[in-house]
PDB file of N, CA and C in Angstrom:
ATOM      1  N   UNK A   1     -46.070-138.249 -58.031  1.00  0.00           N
ATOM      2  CA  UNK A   1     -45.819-139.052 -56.871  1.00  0.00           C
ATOM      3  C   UNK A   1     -44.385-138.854 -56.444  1.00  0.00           C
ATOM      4  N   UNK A   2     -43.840-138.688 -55.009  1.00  0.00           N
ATOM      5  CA  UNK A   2     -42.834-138.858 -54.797  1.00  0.00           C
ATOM      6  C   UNK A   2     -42.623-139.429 -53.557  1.00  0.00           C
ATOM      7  N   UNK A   3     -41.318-139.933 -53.180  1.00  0.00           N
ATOM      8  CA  UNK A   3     -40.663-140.623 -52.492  1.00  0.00           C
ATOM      9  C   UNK A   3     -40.564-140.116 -51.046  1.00  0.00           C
ATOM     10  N   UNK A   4     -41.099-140.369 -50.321  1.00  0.00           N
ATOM     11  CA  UNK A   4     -40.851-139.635 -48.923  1.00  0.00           C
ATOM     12  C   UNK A   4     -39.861-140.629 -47.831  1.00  0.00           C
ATOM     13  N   UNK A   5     -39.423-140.033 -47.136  1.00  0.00           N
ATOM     14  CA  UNK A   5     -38.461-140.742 -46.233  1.00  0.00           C
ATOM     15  C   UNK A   5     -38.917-141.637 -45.467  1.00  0.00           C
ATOM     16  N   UNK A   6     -38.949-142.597 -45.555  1.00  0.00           N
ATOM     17  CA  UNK A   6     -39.653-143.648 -44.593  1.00  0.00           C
ATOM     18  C   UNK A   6     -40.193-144.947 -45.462  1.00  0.00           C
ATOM     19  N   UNK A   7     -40.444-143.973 -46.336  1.00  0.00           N
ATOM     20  CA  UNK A   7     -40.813-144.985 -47.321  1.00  0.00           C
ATOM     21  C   UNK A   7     -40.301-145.887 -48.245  1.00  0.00           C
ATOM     22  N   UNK A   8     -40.985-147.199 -48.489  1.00  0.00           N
ATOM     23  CA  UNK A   8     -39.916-148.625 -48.762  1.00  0.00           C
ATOM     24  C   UNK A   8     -39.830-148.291 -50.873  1.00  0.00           C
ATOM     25  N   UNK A   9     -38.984-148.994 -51.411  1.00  0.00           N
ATOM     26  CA  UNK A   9     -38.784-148.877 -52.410  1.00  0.00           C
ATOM     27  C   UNK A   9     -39.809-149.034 -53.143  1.00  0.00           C
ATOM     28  N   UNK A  10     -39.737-148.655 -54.488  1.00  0.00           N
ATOM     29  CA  UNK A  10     -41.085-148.942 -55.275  1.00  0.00           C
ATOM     30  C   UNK A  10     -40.880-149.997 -55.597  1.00  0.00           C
ATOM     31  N   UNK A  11     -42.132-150.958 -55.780  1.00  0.00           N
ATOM     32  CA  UNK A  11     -42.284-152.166 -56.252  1.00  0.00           C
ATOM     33  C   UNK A  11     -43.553-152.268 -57.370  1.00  0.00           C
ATOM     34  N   UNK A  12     -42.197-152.239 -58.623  1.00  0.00           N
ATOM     35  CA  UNK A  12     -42.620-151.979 -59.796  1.00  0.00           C
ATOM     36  C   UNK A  12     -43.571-153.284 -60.740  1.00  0.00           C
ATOM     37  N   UNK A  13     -43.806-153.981 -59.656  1.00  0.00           N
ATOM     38  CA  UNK A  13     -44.901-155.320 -59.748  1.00  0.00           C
ATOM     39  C   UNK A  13     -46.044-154.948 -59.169  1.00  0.00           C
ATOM     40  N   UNK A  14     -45.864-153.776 -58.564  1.00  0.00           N
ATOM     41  CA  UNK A  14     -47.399-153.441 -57.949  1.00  0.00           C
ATOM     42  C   UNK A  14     -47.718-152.304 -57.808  1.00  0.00           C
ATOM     43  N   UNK A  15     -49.205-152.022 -58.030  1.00  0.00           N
ATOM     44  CA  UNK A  15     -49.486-150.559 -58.424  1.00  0.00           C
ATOM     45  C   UNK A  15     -49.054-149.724 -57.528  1.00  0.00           C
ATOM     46  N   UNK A  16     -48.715-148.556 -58.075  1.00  0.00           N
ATOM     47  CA  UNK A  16     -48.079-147.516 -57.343  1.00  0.00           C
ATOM     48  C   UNK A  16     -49.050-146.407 -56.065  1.00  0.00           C
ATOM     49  N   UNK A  17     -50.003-146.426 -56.742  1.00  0.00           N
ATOM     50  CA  UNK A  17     -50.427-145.582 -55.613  1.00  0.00           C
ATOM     51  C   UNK A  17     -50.638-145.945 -54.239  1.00  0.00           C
ATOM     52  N   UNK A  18     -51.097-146.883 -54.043  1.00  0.00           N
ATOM     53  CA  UNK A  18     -50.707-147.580 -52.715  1.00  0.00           C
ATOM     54  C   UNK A  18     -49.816-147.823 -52.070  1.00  0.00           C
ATOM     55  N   UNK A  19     -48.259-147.547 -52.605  1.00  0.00           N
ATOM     56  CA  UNK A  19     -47.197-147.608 -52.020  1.00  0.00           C
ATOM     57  C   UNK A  19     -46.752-145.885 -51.733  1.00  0.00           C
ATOM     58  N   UNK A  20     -47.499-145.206 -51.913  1.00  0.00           N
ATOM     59  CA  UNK A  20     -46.546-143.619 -52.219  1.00  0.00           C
ATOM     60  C   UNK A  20     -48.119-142.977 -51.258  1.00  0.00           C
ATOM     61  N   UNK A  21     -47.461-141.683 -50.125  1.00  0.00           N
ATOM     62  CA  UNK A  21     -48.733-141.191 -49.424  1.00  0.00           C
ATOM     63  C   UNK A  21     -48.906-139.748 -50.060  1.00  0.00           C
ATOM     64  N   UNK A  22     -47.550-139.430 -50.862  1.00  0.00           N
ATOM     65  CA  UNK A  22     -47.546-137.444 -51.264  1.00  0.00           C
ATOM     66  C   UNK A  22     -47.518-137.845 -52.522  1.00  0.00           C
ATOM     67  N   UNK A  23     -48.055-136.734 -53.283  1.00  0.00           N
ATOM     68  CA  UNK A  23     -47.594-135.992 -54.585  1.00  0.00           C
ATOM     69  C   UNK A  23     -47.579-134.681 -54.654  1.00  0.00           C
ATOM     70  N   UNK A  24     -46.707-134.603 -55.334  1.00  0.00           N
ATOM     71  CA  UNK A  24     -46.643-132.624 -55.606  1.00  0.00           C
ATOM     72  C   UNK A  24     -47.279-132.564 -57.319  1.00  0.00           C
ATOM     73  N   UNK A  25     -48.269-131.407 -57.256  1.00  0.00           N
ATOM     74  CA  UNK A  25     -48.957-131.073 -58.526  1.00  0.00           C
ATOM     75  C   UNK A  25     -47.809-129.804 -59.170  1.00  0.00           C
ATOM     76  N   UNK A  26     -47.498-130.257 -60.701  1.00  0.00           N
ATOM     77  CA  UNK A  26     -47.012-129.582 -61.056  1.00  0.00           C
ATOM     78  C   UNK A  26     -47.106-128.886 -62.160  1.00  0.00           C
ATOM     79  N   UNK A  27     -47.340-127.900 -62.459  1.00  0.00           N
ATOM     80  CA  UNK A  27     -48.047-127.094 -63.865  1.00  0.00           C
ATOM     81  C   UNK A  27     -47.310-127.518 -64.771  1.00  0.00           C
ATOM     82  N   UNK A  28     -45.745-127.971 -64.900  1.00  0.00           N
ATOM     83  CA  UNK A  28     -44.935-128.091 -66.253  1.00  0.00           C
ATOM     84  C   UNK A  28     -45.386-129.841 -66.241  1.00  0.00           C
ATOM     85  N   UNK A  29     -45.686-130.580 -65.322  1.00  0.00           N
ATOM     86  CA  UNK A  29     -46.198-132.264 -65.602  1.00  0.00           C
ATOM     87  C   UNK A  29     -47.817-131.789 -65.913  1.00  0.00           C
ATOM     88  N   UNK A  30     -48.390-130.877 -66.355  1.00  0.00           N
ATOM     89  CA  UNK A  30     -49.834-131.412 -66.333  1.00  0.00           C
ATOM     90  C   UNK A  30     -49.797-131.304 -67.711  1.00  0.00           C
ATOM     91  N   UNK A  31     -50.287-132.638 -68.773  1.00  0.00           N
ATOM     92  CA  UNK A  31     -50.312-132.968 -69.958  1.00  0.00           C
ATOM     93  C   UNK A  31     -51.622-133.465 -70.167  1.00  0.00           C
ATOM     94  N   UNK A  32     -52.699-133.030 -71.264  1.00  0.00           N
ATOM     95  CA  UNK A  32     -53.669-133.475 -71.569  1.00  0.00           C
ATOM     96  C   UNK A  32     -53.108-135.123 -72.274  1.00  0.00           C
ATOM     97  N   UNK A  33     -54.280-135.894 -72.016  1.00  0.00           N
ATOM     98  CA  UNK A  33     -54.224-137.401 -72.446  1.00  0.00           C
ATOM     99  C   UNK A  33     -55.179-137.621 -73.515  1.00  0.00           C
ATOM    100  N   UNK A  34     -56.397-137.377 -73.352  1.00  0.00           N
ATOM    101  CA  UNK A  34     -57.065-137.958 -74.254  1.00  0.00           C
ATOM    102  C   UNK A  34     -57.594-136.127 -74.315  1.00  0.00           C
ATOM    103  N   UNK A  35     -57.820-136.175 -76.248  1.00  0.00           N
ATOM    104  CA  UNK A  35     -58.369-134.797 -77.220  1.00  0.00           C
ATOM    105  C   UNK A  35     -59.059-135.380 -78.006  1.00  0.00           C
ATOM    106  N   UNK A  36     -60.313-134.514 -78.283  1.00  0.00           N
ATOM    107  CA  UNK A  36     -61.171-134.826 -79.168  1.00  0.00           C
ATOM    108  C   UNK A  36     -60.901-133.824 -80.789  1.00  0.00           C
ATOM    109  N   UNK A  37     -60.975-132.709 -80.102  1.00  0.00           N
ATOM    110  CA  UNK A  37     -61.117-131.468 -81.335  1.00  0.00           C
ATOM    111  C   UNK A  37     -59.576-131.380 -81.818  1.00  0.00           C
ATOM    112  N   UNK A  38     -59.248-130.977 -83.116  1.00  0.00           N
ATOM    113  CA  UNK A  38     -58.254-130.494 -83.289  1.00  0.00           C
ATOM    114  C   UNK A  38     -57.778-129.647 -82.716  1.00  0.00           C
ATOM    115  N   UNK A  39     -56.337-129.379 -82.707  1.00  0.00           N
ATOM    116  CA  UNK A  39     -56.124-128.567 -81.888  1.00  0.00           C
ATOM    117  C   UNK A  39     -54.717-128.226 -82.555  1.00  0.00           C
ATOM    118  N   UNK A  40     -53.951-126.892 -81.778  1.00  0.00           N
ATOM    119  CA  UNK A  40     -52.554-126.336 -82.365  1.00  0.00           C
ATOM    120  C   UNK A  40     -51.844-126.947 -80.894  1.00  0.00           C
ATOM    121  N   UNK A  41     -50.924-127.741 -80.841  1.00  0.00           N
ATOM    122  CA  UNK A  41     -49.630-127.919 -79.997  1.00  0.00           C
ATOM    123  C   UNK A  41     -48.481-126.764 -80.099  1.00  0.00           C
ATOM    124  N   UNK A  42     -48.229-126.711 -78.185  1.00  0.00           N
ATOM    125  CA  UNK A  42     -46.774-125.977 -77.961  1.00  0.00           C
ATOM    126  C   UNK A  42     -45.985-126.941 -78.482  1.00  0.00           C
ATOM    127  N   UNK A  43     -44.603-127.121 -78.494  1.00  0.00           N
ATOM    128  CA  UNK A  43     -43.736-127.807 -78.164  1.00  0.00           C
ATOM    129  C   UNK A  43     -43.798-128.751 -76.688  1.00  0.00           C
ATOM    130  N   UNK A  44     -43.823-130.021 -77.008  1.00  0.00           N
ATOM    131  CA  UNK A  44     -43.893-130.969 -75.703  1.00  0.00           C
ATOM    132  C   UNK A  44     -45.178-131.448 -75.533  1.00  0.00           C
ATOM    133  N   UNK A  45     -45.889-130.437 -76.216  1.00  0.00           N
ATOM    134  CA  UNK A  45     -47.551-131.146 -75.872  1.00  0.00           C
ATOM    135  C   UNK A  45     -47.731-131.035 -74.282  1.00  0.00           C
ATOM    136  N   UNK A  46     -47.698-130.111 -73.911  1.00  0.00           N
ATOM    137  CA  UNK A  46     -48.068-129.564 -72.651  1.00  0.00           C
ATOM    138  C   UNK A  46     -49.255-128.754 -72.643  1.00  0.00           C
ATOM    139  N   UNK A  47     -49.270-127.691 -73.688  1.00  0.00           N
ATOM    140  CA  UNK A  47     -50.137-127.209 -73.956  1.00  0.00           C
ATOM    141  C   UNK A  47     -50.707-127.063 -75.302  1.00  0.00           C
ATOM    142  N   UNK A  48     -51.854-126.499 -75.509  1.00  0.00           N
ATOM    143  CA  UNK A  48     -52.743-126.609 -76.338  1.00  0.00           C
ATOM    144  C   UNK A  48     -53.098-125.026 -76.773  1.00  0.00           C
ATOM    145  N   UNK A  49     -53.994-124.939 -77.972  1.00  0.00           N
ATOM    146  CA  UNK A  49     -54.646-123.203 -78.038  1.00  0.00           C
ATOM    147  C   UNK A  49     -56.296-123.748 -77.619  1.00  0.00           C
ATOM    148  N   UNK A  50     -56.427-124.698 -77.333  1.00  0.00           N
ATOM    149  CA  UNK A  50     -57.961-124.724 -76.269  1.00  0.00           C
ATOM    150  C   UNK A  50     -57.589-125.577 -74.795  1.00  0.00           C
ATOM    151  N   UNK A  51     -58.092-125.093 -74.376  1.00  0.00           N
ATOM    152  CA  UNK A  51     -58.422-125.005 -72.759  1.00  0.00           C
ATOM    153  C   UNK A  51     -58.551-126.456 -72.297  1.00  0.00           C
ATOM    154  N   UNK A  52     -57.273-126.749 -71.626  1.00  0.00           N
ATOM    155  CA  UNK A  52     -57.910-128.696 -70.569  1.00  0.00           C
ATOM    156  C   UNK A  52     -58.764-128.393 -70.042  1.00  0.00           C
ATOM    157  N   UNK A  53     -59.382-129.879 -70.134  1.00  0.00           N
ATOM    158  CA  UNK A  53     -60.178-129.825 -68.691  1.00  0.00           C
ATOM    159  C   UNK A  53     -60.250-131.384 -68.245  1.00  0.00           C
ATOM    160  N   UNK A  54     -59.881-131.043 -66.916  1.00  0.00           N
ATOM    161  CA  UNK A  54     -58.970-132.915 -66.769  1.00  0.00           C
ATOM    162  C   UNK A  54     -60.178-133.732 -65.994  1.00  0.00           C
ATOM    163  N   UNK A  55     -61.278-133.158 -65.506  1.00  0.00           N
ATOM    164  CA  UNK A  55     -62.449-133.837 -64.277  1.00  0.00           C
ATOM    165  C   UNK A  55     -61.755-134.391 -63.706  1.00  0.00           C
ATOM    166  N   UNK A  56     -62.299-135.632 -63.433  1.00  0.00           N
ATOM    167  CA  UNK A  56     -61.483-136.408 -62.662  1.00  0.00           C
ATOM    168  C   UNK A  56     -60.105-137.664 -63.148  1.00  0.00           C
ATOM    169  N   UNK A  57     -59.477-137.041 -64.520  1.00  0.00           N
ATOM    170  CA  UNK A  57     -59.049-138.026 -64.903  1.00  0.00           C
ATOM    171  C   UNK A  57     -57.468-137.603 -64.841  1.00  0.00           C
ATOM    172  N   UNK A  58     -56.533-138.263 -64.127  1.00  0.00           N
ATOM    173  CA  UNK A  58     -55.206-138.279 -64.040  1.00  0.00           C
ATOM    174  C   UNK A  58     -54.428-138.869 -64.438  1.00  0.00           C
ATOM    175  N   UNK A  59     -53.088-138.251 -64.871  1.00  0.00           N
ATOM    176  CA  UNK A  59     -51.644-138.862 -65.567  1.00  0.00           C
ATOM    177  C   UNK A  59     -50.984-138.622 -64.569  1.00  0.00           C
ATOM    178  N   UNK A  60     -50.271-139.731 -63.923  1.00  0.00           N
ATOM    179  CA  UNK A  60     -49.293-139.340 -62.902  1.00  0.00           C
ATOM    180  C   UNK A  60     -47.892-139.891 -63.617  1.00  0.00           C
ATOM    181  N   UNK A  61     -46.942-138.932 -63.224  1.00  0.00           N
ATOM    182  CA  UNK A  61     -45.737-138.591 -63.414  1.00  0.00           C
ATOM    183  C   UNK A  61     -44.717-139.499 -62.503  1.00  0.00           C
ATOM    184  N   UNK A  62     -44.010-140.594 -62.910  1.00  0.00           N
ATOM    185  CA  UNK A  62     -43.821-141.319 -62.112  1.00  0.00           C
ATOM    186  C   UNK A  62     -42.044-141.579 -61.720  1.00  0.00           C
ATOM    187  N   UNK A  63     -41.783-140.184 -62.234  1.00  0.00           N
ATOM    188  CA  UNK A  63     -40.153-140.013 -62.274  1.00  0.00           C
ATOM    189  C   UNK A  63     -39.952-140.068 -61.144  1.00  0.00           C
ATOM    190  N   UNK A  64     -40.421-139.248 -59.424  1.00  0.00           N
ATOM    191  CA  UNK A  64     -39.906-139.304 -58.499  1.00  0.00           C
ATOM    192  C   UNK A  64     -40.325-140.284 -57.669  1.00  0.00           C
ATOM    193  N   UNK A  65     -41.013-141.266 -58.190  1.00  0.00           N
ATOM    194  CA  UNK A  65     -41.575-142.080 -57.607  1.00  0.00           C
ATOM    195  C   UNK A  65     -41.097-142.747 -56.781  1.00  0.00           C
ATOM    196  N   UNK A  66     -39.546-143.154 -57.292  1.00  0.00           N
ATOM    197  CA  UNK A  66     -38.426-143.803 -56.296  1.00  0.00           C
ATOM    198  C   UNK A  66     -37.269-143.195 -56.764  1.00  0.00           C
ATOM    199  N   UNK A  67     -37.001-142.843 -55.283  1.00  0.00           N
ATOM    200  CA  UNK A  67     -35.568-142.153 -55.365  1.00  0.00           C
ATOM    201  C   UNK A  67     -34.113-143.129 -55.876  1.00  0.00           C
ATOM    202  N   UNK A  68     -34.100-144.606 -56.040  1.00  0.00           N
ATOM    203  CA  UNK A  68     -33.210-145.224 -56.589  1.00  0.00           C
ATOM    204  C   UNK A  68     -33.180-145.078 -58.402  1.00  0.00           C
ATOM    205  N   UNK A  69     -34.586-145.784 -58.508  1.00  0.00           N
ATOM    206  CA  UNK A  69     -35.057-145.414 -59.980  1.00  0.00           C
ATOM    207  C   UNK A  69     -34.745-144.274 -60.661  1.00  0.00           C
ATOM    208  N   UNK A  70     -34.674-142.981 -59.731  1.00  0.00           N
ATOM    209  CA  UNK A  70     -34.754-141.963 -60.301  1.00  0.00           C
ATOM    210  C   UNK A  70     -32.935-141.413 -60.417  1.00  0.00           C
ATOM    211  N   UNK A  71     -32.372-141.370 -59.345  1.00  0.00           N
ATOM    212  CA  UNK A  71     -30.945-141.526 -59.427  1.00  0.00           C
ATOM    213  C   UNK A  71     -30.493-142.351 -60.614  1.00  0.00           C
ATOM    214  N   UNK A  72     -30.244-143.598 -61.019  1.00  0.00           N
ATOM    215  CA  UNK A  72     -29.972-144.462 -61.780  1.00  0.00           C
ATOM    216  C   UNK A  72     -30.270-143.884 -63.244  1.00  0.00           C
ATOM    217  N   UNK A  73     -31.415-143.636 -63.470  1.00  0.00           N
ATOM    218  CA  UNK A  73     -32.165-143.105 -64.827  1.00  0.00           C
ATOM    219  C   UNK A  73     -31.420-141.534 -64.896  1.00  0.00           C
ATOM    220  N   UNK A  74     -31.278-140.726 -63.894  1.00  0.00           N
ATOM    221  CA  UNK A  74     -30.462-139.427 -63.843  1.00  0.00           C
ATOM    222  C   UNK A  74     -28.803-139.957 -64.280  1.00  0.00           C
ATOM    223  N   UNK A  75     -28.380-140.721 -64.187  1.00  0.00           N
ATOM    224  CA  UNK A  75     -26.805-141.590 -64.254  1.00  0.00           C
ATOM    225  C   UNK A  75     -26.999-141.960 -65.363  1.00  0.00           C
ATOM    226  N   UNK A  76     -27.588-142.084 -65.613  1.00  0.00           N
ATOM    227  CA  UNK A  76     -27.651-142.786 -67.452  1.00  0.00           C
ATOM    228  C   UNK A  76     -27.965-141.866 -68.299  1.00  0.00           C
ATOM    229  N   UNK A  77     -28.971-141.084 -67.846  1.00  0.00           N
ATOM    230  CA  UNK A  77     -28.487-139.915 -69.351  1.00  0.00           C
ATOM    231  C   UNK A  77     -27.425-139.230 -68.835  1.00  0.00           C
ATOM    232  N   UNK A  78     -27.238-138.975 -67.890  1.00  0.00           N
ATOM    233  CA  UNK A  78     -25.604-138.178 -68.394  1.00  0.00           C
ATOM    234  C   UNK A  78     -24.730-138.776 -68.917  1.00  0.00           C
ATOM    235  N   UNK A  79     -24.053-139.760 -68.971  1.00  0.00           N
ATOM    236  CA  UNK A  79     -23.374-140.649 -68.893  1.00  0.00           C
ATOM    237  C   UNK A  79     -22.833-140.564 -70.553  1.00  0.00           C
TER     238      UNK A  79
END
């Protein structure tokens, strides 16, 4: 999800998708959630040595969600 211009701050009392109209899909955010079989992990758990398969079920990534949130949280780990 991200922040488009026009758009009012996130309001972290209420679900997000209704406040946000874009997302950008991104191959390094796509993380399996729920595994059944064992499996071998990369580093990060991004990937796997068997194959996702997501149907219809999504993890959204909610770093750019708001551009204040996200500034602030960028200021603090450097810091």
């Amino acid at each position: 999800m991200v922040q488009v211009k026009g758009e009012a701050a996130l309001d972290v009392a209420e679900k997000p998708l209704p406040q946000r109209h874009w997302m950008h899909f991104g191959g390094a955010m796509r993380k399996p959630v729920l595994i059944r079989p064992p499996v071998n992990w990369v580093p990060g758990f991004h990937n796997a040595d068997t194959p996702a398969h997501f149907d219809d079920l999504y993890l959204f990534h909610l770093r750019w969600a708001d551009r204040a949130i996200a500034l602030r949280r960028l200021a603090r780990t450097r810091a």
